[in-house]
Protein backbone atom coordinates (compact mmCIF):
# COMPACT_ATOMS: atom_id res chain seq x y z
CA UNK A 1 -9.96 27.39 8.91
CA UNK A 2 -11.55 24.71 6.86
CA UNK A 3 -10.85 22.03 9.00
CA UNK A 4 -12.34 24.11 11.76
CA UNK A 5 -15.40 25.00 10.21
CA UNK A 6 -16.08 21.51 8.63
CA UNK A 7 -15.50 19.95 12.29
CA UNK A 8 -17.62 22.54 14.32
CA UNK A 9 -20.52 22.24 11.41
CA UNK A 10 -20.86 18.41 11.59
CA UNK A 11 -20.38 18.29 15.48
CA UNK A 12 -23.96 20.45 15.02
CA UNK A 13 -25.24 17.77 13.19
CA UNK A 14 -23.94 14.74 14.81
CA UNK A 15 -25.93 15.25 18.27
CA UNK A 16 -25.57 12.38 20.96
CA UNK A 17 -22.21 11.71 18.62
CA UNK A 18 -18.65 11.42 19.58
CA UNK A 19 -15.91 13.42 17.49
CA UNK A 20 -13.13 10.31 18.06
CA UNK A 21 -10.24 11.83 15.55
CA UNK A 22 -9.97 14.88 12.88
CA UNK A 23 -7.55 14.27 9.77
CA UNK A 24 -5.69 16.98 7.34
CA UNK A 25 -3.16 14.88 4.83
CA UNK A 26 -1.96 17.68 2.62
CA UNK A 27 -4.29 20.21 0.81
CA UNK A 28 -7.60 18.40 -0.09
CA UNK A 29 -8.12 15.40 2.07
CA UNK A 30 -9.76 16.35 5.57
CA UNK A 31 -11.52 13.64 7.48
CA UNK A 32 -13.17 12.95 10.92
CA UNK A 33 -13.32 9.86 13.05
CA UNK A 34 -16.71 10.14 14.27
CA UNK A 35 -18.55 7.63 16.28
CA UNK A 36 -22.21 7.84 15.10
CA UNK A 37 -26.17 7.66 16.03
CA UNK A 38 -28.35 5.98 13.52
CA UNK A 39 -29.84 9.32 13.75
CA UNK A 40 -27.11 11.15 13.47
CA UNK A 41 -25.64 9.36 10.47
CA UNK A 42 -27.83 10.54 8.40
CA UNK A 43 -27.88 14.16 8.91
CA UNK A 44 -23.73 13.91 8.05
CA UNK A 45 -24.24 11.86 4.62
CA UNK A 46 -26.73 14.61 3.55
CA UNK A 47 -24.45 17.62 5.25
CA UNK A 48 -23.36 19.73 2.61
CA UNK A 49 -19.58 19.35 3.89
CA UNK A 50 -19.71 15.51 3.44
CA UNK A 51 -17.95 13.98 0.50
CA UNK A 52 -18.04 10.51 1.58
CA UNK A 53 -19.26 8.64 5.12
CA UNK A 54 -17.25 5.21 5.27
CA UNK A 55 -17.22 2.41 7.79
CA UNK A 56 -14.56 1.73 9.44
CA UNK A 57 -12.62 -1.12 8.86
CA UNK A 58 -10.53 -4.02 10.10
CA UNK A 59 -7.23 -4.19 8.52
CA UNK A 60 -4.63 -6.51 8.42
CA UNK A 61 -0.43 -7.64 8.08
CA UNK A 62 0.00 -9.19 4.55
CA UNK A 63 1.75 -12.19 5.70
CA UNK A 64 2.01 -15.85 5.13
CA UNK A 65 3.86 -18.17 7.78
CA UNK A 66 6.47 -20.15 6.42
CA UNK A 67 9.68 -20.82 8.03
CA UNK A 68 13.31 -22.03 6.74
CA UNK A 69 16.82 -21.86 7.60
CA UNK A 70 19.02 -19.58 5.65
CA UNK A 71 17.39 -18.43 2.93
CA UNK A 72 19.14 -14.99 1.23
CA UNK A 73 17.87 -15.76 -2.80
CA UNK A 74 15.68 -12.85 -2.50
CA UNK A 75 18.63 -9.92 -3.01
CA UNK A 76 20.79 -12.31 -5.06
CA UNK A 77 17.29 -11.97 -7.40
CA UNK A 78 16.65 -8.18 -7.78
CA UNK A 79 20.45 -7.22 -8.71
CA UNK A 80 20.37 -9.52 -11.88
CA UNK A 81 18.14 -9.69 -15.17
CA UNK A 82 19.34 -13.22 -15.88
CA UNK A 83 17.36 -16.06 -13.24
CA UNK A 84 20.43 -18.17 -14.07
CA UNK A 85 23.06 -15.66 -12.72
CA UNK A 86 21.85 -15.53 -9.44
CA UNK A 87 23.86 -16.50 -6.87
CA UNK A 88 24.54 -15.34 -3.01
CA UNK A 89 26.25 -11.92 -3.56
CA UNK A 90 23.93 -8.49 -3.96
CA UNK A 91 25.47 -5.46 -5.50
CA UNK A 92 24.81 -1.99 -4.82
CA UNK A 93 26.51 1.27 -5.12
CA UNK A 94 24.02 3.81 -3.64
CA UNK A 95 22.63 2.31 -0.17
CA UNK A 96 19.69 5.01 1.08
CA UNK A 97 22.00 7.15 3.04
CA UNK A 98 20.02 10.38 3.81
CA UNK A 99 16.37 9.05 3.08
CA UNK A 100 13.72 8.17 5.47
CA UNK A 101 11.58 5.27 5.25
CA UNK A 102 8.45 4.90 7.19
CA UNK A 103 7.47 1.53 8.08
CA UNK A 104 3.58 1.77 9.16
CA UNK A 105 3.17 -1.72 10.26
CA UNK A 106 3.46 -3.24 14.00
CA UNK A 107 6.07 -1.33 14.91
CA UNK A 108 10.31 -2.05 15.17
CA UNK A 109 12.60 -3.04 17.55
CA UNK A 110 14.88 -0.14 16.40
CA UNK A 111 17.77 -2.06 19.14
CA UNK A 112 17.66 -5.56 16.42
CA UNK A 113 21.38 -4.76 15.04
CA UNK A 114 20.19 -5.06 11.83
CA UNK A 115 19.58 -1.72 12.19
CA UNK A 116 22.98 -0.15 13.82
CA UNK A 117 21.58 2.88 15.42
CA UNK A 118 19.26 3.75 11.88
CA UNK A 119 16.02 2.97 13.15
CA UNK A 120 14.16 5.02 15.50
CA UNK A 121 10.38 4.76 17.25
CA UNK A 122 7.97 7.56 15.80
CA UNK A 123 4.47 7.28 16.76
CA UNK A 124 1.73 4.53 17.67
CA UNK A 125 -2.02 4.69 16.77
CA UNK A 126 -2.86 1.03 17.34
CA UNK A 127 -4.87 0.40 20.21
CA UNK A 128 -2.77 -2.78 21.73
CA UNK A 129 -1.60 -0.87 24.90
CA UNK A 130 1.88 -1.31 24.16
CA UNK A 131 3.00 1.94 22.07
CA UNK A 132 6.65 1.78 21.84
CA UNK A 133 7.08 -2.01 21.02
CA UNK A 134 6.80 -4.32 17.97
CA UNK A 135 5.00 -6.80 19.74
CA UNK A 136 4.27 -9.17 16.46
CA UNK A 137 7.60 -8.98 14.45
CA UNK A 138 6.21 -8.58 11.53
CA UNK A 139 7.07 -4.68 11.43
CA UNK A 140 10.55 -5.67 12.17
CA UNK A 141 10.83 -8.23 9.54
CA UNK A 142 9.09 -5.57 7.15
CA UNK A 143 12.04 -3.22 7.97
CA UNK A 144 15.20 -5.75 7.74
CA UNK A 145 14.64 -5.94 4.88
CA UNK A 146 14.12 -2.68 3.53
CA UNK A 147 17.48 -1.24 5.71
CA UNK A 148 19.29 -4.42 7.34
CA UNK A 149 23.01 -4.10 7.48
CA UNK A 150 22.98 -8.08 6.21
CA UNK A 151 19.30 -8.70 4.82
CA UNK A 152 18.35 -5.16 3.62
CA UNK A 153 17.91 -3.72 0.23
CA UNK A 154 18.98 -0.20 1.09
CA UNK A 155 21.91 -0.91 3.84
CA UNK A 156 21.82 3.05 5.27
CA UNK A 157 18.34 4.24 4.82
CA UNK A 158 17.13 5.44 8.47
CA UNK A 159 13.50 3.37 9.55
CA UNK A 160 11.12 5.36 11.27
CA UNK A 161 8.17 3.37 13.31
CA UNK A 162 4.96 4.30 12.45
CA UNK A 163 2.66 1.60 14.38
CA UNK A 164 -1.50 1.07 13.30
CA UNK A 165 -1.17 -2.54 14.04
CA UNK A 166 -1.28 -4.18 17.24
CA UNK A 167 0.24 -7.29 18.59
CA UNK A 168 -1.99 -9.69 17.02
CA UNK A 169 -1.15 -8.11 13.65
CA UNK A 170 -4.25 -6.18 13.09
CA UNK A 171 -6.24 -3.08 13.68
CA UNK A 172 -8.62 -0.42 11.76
CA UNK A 173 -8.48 1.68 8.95
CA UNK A 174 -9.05 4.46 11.62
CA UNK A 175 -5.52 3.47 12.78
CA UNK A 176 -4.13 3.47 9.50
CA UNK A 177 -5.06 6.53 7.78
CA UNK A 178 -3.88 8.09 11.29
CA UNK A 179 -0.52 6.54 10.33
CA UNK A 180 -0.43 8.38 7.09
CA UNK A 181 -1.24 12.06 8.31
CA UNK A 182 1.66 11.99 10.93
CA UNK A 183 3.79 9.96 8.51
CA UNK A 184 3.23 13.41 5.65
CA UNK A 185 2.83 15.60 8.42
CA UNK A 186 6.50 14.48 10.19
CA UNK A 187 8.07 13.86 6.39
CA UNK A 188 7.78 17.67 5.99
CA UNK A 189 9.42 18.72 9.03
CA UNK A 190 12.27 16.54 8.57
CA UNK A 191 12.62 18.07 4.75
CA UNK A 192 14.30 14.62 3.59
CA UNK A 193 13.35 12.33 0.65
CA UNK A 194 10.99 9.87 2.06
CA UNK A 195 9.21 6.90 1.70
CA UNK A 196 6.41 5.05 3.40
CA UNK A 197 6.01 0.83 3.24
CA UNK A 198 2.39 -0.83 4.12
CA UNK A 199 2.62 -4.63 4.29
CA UNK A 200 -1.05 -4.64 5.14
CA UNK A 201 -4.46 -4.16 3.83
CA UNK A 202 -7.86 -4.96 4.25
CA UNK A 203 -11.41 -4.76 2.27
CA UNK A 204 -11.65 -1.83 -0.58
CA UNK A 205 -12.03 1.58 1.30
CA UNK A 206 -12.27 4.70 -0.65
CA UNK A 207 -11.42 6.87 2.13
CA UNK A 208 -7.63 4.72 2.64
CA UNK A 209 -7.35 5.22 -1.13
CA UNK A 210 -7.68 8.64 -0.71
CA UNK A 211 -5.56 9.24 2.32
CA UNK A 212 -2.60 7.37 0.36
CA UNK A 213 -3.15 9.34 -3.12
CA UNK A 214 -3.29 12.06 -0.92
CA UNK A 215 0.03 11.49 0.99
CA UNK A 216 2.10 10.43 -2.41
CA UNK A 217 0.54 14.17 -3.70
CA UNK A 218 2.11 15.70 -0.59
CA UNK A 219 6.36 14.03 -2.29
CA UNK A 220 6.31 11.04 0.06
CA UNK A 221 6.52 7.56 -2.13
CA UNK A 222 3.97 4.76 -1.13
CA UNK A 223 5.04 1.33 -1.69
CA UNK A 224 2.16 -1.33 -0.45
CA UNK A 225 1.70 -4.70 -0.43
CA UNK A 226 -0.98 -6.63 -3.09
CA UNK A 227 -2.51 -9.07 -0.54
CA UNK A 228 -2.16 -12.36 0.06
CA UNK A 229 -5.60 -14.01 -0.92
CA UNK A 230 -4.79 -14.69 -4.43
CA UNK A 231 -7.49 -12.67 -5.97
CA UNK A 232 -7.72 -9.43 -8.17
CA UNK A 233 -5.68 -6.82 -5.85
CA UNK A 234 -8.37 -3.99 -7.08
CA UNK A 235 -10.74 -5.66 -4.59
CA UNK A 236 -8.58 -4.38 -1.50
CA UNK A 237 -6.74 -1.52 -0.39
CA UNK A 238 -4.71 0.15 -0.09
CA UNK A 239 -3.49 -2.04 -2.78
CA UNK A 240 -6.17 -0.65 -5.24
CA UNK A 241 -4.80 3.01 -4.90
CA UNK A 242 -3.72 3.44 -8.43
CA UNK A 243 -0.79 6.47 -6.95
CA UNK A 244 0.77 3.91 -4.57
CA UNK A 245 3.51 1.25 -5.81
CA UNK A 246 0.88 -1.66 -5.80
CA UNK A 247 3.90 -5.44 -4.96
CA UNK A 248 3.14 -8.83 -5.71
CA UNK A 249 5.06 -11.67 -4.75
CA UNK A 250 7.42 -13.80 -6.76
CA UNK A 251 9.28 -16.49 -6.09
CA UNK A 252 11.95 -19.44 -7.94
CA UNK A 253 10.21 -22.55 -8.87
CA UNK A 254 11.74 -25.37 -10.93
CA UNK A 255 10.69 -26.31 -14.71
CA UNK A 256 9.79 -29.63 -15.88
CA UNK A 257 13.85 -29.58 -17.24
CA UNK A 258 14.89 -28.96 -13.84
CA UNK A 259 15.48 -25.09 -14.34
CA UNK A 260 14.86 -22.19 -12.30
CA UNK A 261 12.05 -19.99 -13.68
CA UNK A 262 10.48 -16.67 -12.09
CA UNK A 263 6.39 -17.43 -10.80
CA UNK A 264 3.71 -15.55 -9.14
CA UNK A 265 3.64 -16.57 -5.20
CA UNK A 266 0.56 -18.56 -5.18
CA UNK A 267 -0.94 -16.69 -2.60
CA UNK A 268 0.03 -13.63 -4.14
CA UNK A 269 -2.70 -11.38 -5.55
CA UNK A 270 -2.79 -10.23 -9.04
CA UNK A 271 -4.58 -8.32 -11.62
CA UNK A 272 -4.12 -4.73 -13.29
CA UNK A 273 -4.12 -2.86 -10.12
CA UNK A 274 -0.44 -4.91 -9.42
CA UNK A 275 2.33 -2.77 -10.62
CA UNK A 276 5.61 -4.37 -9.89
CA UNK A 277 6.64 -8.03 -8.28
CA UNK A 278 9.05 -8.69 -6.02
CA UNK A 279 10.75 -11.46 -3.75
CA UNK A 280 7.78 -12.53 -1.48
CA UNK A 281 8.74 -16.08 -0.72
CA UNK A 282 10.89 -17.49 2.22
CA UNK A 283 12.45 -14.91 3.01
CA UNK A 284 15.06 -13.94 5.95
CA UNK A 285 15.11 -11.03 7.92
CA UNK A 286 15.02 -9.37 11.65
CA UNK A 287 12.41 -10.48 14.58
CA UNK A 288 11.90 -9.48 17.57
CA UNK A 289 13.32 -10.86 21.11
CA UNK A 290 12.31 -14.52 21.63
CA UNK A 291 12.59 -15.61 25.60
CA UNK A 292 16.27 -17.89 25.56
CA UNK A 293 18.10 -16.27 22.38
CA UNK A 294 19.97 -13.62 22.11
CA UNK A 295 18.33 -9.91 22.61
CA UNK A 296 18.52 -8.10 19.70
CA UNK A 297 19.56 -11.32 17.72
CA UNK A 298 16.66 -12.86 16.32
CA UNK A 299 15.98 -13.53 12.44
CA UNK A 300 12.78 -15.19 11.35
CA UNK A 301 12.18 -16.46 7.71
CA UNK A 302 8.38 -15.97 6.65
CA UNK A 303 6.31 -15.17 3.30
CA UNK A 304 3.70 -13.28 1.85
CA UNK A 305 3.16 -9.69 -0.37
CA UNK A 306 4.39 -7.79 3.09
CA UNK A 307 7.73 -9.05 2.20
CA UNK A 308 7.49 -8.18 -1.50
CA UNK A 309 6.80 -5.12 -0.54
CA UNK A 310 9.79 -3.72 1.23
CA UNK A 311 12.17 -5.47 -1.31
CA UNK A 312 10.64 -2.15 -3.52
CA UNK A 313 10.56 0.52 -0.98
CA UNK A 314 14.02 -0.36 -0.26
CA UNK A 315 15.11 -0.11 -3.82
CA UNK A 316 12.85 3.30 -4.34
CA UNK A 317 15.06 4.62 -1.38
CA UNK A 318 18.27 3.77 -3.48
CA UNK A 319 16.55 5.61 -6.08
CA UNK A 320 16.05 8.74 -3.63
CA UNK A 321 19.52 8.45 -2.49
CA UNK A 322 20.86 9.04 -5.98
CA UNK A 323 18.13 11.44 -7.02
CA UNK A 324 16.83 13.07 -3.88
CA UNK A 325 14.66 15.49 -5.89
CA UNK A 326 13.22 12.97 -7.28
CA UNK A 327 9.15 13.03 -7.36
CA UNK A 328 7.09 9.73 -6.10
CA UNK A 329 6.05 9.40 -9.69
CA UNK A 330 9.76 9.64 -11.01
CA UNK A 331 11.07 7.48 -8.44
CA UNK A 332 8.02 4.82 -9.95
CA UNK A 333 9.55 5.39 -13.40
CA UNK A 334 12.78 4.90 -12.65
CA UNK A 335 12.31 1.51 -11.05
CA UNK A 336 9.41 0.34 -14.32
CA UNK A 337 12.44 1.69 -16.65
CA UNK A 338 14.64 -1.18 -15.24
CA UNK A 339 12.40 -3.71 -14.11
CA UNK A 340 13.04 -7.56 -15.85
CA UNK A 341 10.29 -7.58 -18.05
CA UNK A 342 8.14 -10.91 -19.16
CA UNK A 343 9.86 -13.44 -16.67
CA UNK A 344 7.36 -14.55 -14.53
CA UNK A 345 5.27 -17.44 -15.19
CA UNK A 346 1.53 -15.58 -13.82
CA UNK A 347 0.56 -19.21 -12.95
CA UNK A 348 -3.25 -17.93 -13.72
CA UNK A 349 -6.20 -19.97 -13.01
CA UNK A 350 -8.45 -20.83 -15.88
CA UNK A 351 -11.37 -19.63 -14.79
CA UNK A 352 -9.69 -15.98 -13.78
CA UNK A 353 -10.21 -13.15 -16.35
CA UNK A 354 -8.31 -10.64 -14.64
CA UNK A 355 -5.15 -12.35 -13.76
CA UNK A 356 -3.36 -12.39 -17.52
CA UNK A 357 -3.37 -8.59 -17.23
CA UNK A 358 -1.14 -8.29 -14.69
CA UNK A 359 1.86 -6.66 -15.04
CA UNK A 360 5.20 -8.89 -16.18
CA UNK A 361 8.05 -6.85 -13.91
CA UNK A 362 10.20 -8.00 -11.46
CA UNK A 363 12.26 -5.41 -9.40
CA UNK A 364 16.08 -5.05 -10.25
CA UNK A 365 18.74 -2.89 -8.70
CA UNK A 366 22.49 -3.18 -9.89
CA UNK A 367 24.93 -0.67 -9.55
């Protein structure tokens, strides 16, 4: 009845207006998609109903385009404290079996058998034409390796498809927060622990903030990527959403000696608003169908906070699997309560304030 009322009282005020898209995420965030007069704009900010009038805005795949051969450090990382003791195995016990994990992204080519019959198309909002397709790979890299049967964290969590970008990698917020109603709104008919990956972002909106606090409220666990412009991550969002899993990027650099040693990703974002780091660089996972290989064959090795990113929603679906009761804020605590603390050299500019407060974690998983 809310909903109704608040959409049939600003439809009054918004004359000459177009009502585009309503939105209900749980119990207190309702929004509309409306496509406003100058006139009419003002008569919503001062309506009574209105919390908040937002533009809307572009957003974007957190990516960085690198390519290499076989590159698998990234899992032989997380399952060991020690930087010296990794090597090409991962270990696991628990592998996501019976947890869902949205991927709200570009889409996946649920047929890449990385998958094995666990990934299935749910919805599109992106306006690309193409609804049932990743048509940019990056969704289906995002995916590989949260639940790939030879690059995945969790090995038999089940992908569902959420699509807000569009081939080129990009879209609008309006796409996005679409995403995360049906991604709450399909997580509760499906009654199973869940958890939702964004490997994008885009300038600081209040309104995506909302939708994600909003969503994690509702028992689904957001895990989203920092951003790749290597600036304070409380400048964008959604990675400024304090109640989402905020990821930066990591990777292995060589000392002066010749040793291995943790570091921030260079392009990586930083900054209190970052909560955990993970693998971000080089790293190897599923693509979609190139014209003269193999269907359903194709790996790609890339970089960027988009791949940090589903190193942790992986790992919160092990969590999930083993504790399927399990809260969004427990599953956080569970993976800060085994994280590898103080390892990674922040590589901070000088003249940046905010990066030396970032938070020192790096994921880990073990069995």
């Amino acid at each position: 009845m809310q909903v109704v009322m608040m959409k049939s009282a600003l439809a009054a005020a918004a004359d000459g207006s177009e009502l585009k898209r309503t939105y209900a995420i749980g119990d207190s965030f309702f929004a509309l998609h409306l496509k406003l007069t100058p006139a009419s704009l003002e008569k919503i900010r001062a309506h009574p109903y209105v919390a908040l009038v937002e533009e809307n805005q572009a957003a974007h795949a957190n990516q960085v385009c690198n390519q290499q051969n076989d590159v698998i450090w990234n899992l032989g990382r997380i399952d060991t404290h020690d930087i010296d003791l990794v090597d090409d195995n991962y270990k696991y016990s628990h592998a996501g079996q019976d947890v869902n994990v949205y991927i709200i992204d570009t889409g996946v080519l649920t047929t890449h058998v990385e998958f094995g019959g666990r990934a299935e198309w749910g919805t599109s909002f992106a306006d690309d034409g193409v609804d049932d397709k990743d048509c940019n790979g990056h969704g289906t890299h995002v995916a590989g390796t949260v639940a790939g049967e030879l690059y995945g964290v969790a090995k038999n969590a089940t992908i569902i498809a959420v699509k807000v970008l569009g081939c080129t990698g990009s879209s609008t917020y309006e796409g996005v927060i679409a995403g995360i109603d049906w991604t709450v709104t399909d997580a509760k008919k499906r009654g199973r622990p869940s958890v939702a990956n964004m490997s994008l972002g885009g300038g600081k909106s209040t309104i995506v903030n909302a939708a994600v606090a909003t969503a994690v409220d509702a028992g689904v666990t957001f895990v989203v990527a920092a951003g790749n412009e290597n600036t304070d991550a409380c400048t964008v969002s959604p990675a400024s959403e304090r109640k989402a899993i905020t990821v930066a990027a990591s990777t292995i650099a060589a000392t002066e000696a010749g040793s291995p040693k943790d570091r921030r990703a260079s392009f990586s974002n930083f900054g209190k608003c970052v909560d955990i780091f993970a693998p971000g660089e080089l790293i190897k996972s599923a693509w979609i169908d190139v014209p003269g290989l193999p269907p359903n064959m194709v790996y790609n090795t890339i970089s960027g906070t988009s791949m940090a990113s589903p190193h942790v929603a992986g790992v919160a679906a092990l969590v999930l699997s083993q504790y399927p009761k399990f809260a969004p804020a427990d599953v956080e605590a569970a993976l800060y309560d085994v994280a590898t603390d103080g390892v990674i050299d922040l590589a901070c500019s000088s003249f940046s304030s905010v990066c030396p407060y970032t938070p020192n974690r790096l994921l880990y998983t073990n069995c």
